[in-house]
N, C-alpha and C. Protein backbone atom coordinates (compact mmCIF):
# COMPACT_ATOMS: atom_id res chain seq x y z
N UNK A 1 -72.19 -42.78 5.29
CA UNK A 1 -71.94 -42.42 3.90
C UNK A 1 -72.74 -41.16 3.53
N UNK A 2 -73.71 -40.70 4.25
CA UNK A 2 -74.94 -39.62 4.09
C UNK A 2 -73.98 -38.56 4.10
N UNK A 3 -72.81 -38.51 5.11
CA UNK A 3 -72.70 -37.41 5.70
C UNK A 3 -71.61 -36.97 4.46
N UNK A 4 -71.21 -38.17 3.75
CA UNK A 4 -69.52 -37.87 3.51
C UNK A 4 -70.27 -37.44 1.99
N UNK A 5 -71.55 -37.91 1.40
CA UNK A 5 -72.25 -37.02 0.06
C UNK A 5 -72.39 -36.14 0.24
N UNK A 6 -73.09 -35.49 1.63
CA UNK A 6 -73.54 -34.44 1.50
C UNK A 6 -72.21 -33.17 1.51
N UNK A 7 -71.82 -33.57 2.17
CA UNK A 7 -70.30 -33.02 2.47
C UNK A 7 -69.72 -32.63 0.72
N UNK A 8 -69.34 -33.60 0.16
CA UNK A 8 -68.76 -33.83 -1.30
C UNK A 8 -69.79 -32.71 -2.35
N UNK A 9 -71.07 -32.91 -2.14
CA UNK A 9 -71.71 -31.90 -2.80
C UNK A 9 -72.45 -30.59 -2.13
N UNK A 10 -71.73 -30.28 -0.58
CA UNK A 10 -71.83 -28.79 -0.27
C UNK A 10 -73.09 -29.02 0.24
N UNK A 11 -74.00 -29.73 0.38
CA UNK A 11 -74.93 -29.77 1.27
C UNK A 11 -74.55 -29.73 2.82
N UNK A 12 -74.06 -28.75 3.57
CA UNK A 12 -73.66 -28.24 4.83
C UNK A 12 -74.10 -28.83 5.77
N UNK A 13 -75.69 -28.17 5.59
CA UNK A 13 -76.82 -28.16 6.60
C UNK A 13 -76.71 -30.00 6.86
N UNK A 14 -76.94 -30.69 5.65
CA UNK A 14 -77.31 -31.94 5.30
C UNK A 14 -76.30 -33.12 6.05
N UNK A 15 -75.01 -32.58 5.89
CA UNK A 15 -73.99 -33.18 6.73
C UNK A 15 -74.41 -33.12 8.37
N UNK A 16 -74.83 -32.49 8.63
CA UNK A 16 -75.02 -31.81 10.40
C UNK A 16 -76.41 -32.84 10.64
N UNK A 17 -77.31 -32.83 9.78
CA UNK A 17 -78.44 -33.14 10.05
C UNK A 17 -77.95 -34.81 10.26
N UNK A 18 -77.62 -35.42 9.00
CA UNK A 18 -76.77 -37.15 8.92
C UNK A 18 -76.13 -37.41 10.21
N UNK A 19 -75.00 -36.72 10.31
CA UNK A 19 -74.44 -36.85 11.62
C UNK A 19 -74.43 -36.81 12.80
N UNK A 20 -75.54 -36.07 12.94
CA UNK A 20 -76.46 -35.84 14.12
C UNK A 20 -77.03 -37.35 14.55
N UNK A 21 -78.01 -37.57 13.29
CA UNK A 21 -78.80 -38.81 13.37
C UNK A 21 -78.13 -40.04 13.24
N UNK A 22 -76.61 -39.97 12.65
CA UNK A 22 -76.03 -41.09 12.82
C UNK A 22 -75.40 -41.30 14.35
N UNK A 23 -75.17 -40.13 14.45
CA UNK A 23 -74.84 -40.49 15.75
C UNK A 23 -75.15 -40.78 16.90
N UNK A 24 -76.47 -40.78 16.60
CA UNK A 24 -77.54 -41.18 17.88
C UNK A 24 -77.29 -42.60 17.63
N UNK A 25 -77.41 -43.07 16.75
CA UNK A 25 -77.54 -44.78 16.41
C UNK A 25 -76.57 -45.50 16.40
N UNK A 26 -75.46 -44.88 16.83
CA UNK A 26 -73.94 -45.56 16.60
C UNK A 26 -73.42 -45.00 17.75
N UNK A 27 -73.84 -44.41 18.88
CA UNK A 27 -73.00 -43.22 20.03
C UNK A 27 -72.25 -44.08 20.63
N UNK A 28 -72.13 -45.25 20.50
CA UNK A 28 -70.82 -46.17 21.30
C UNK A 28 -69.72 -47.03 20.37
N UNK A 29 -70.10 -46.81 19.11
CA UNK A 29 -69.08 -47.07 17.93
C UNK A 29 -68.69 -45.74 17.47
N UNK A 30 -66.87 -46.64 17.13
CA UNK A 30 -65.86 -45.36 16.09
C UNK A 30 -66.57 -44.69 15.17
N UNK A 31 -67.44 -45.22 14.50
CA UNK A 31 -68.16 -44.07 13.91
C UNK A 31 -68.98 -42.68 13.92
N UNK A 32 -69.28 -42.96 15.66
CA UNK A 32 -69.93 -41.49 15.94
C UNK A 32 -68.31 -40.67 16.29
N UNK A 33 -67.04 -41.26 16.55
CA UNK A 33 -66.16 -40.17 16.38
C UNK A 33 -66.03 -39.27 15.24
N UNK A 34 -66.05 -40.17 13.99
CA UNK A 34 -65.85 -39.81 12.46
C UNK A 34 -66.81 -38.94 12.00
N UNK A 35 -68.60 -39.38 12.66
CA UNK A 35 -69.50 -38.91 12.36
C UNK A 35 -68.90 -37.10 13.17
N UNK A 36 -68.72 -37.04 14.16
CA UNK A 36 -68.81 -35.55 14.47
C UNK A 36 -67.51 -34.95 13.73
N UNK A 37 -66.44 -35.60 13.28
CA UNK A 37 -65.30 -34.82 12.56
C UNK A 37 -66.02 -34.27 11.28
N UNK A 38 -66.67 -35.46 10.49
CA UNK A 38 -67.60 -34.84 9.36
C UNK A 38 -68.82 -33.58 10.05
N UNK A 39 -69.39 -33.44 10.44
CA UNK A 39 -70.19 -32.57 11.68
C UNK A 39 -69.20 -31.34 11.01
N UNK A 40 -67.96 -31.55 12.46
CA UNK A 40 -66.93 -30.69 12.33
C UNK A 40 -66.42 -29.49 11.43
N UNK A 41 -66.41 -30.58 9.91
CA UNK A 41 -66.32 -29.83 8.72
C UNK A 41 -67.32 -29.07 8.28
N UNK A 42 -67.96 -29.02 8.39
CA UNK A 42 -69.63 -28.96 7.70
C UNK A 42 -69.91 -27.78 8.41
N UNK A 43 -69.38 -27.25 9.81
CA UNK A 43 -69.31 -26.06 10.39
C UNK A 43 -68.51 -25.40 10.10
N UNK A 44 -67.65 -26.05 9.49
CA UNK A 44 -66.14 -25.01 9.23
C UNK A 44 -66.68 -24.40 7.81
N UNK A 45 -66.85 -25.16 7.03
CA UNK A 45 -67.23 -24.77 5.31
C UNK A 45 -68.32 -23.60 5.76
N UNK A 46 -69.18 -23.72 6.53
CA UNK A 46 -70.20 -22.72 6.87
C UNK A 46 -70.15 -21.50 8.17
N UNK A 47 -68.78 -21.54 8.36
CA UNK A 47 -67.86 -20.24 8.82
C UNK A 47 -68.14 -20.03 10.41
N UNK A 48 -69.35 -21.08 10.71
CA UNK A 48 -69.33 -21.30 12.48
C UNK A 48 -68.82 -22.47 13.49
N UNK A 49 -67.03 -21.28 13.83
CA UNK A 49 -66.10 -21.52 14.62
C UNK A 49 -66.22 -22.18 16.33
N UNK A 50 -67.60 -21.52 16.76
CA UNK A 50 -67.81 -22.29 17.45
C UNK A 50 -68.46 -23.70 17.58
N UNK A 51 -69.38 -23.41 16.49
CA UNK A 51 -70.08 -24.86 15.94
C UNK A 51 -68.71 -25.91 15.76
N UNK A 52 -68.08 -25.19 15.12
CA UNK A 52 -66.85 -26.32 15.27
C UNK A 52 -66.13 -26.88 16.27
N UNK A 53 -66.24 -26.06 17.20
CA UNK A 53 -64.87 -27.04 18.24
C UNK A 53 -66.10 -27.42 18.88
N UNK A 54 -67.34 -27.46 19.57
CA UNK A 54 -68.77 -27.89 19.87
C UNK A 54 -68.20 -29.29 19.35
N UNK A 55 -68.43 -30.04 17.89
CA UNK A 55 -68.50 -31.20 17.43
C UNK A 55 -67.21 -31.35 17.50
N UNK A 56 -65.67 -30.94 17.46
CA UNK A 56 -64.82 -31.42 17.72
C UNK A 56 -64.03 -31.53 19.43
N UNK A 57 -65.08 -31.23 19.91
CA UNK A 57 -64.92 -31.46 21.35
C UNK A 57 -65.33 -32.67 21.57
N UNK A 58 -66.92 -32.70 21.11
CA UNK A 58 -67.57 -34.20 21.36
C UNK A 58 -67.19 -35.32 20.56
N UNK A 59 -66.39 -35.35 19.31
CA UNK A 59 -65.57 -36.20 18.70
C UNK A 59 -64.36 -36.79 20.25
N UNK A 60 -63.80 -35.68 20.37
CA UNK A 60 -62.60 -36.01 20.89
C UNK A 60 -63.32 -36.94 22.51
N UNK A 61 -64.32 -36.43 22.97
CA UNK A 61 -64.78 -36.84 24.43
C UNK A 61 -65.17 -38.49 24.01
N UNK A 62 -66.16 -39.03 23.02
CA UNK A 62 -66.32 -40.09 21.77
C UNK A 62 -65.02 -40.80 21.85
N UNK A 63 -63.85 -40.35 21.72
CA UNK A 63 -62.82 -41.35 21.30
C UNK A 63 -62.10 -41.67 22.61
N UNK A 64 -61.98 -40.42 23.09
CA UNK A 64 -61.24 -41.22 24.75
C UNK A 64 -62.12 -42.07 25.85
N UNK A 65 -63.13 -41.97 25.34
CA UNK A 65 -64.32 -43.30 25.67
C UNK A 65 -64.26 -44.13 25.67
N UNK A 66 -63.62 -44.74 24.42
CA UNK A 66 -63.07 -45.70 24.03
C UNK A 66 -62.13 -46.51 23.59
N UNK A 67 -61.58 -47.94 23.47
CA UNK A 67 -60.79 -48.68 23.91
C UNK A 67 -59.63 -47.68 22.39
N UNK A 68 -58.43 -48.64 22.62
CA UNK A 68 -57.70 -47.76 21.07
C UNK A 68 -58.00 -48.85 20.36
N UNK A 69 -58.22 -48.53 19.20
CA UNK A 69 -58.56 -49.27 17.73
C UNK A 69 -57.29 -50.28 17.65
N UNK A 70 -57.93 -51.32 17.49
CA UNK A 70 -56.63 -52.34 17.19
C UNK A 70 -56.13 -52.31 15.63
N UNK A 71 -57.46 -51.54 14.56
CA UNK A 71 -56.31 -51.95 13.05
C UNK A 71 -56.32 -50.68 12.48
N UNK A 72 -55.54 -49.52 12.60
CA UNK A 72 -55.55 -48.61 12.62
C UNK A 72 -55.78 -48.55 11.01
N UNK A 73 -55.08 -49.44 10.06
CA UNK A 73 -55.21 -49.34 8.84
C UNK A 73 -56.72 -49.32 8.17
N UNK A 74 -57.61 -50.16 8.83
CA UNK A 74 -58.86 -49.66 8.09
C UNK A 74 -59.57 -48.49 7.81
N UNK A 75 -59.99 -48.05 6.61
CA UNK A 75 -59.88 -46.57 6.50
C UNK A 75 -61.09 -46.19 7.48
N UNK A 76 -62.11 -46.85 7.25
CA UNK A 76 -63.41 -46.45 8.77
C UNK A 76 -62.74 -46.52 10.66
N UNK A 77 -61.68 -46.42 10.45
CA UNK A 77 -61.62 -46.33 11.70
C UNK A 77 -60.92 -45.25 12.20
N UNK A 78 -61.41 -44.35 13.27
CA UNK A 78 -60.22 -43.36 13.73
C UNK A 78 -59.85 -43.59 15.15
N UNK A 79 -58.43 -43.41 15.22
CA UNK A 79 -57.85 -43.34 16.46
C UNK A 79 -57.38 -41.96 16.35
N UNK A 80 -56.70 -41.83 17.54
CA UNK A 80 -56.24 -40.21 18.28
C UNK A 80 -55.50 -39.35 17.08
N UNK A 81 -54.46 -39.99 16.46
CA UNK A 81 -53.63 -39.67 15.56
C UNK A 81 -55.30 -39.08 14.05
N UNK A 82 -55.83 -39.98 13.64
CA UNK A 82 -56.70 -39.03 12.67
C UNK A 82 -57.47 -38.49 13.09
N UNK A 83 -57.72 -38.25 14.68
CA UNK A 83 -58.50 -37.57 14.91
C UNK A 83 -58.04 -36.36 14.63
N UNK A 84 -56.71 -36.17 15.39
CA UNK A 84 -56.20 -35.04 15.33
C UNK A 84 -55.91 -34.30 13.84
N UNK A 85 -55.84 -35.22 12.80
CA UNK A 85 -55.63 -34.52 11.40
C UNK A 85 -56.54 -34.06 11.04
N UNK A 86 -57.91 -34.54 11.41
CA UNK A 86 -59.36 -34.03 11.21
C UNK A 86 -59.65 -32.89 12.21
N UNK A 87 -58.98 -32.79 13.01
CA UNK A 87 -59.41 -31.47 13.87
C UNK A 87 -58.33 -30.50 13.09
């Protein structure tokens, strides 16, 4: 949730820093996928293109790791399909 405030109120840096650290603590749950798409953004709003595909590389490496999401409907969860809307 750190990442998705900081995000909402333009704190850039603040998103990168959350997601970073969330993702150390979650690196084998769907959430460190989500965590680097938020990452993702947070480079894009701050105009470094490579910073971006960097975290949307390791999103994408994160999800084919793992099994496919059985309830695609819950909004915390991403499979391939939102990954890709987020990239």
């Amino acid at each position: 949730m750190r990442t998705w405030f900081a995000l909402t109120t333009g704190d850039y840096r603040g998103v990168i820093a959350a997601a970073r650290a969330g993702a150390e603590t979650a690196a084998h749950h769907g959430v460190a996928v989500q965590l680097a798409a938020q990452e993702a953004k947070a480079w894009a709003r701050l105009g470094d293109r490579r910073q971006v595909e960097v975290a949307l590389d390791k999103g994408r490496r994160l999800l084919e790791g793992m099994p496919y999401p059985e309830n695609l409907d819950n909004h915390f969860v991403v499979g391939p399909a939102k990954f890709d809307f987020y990239a």
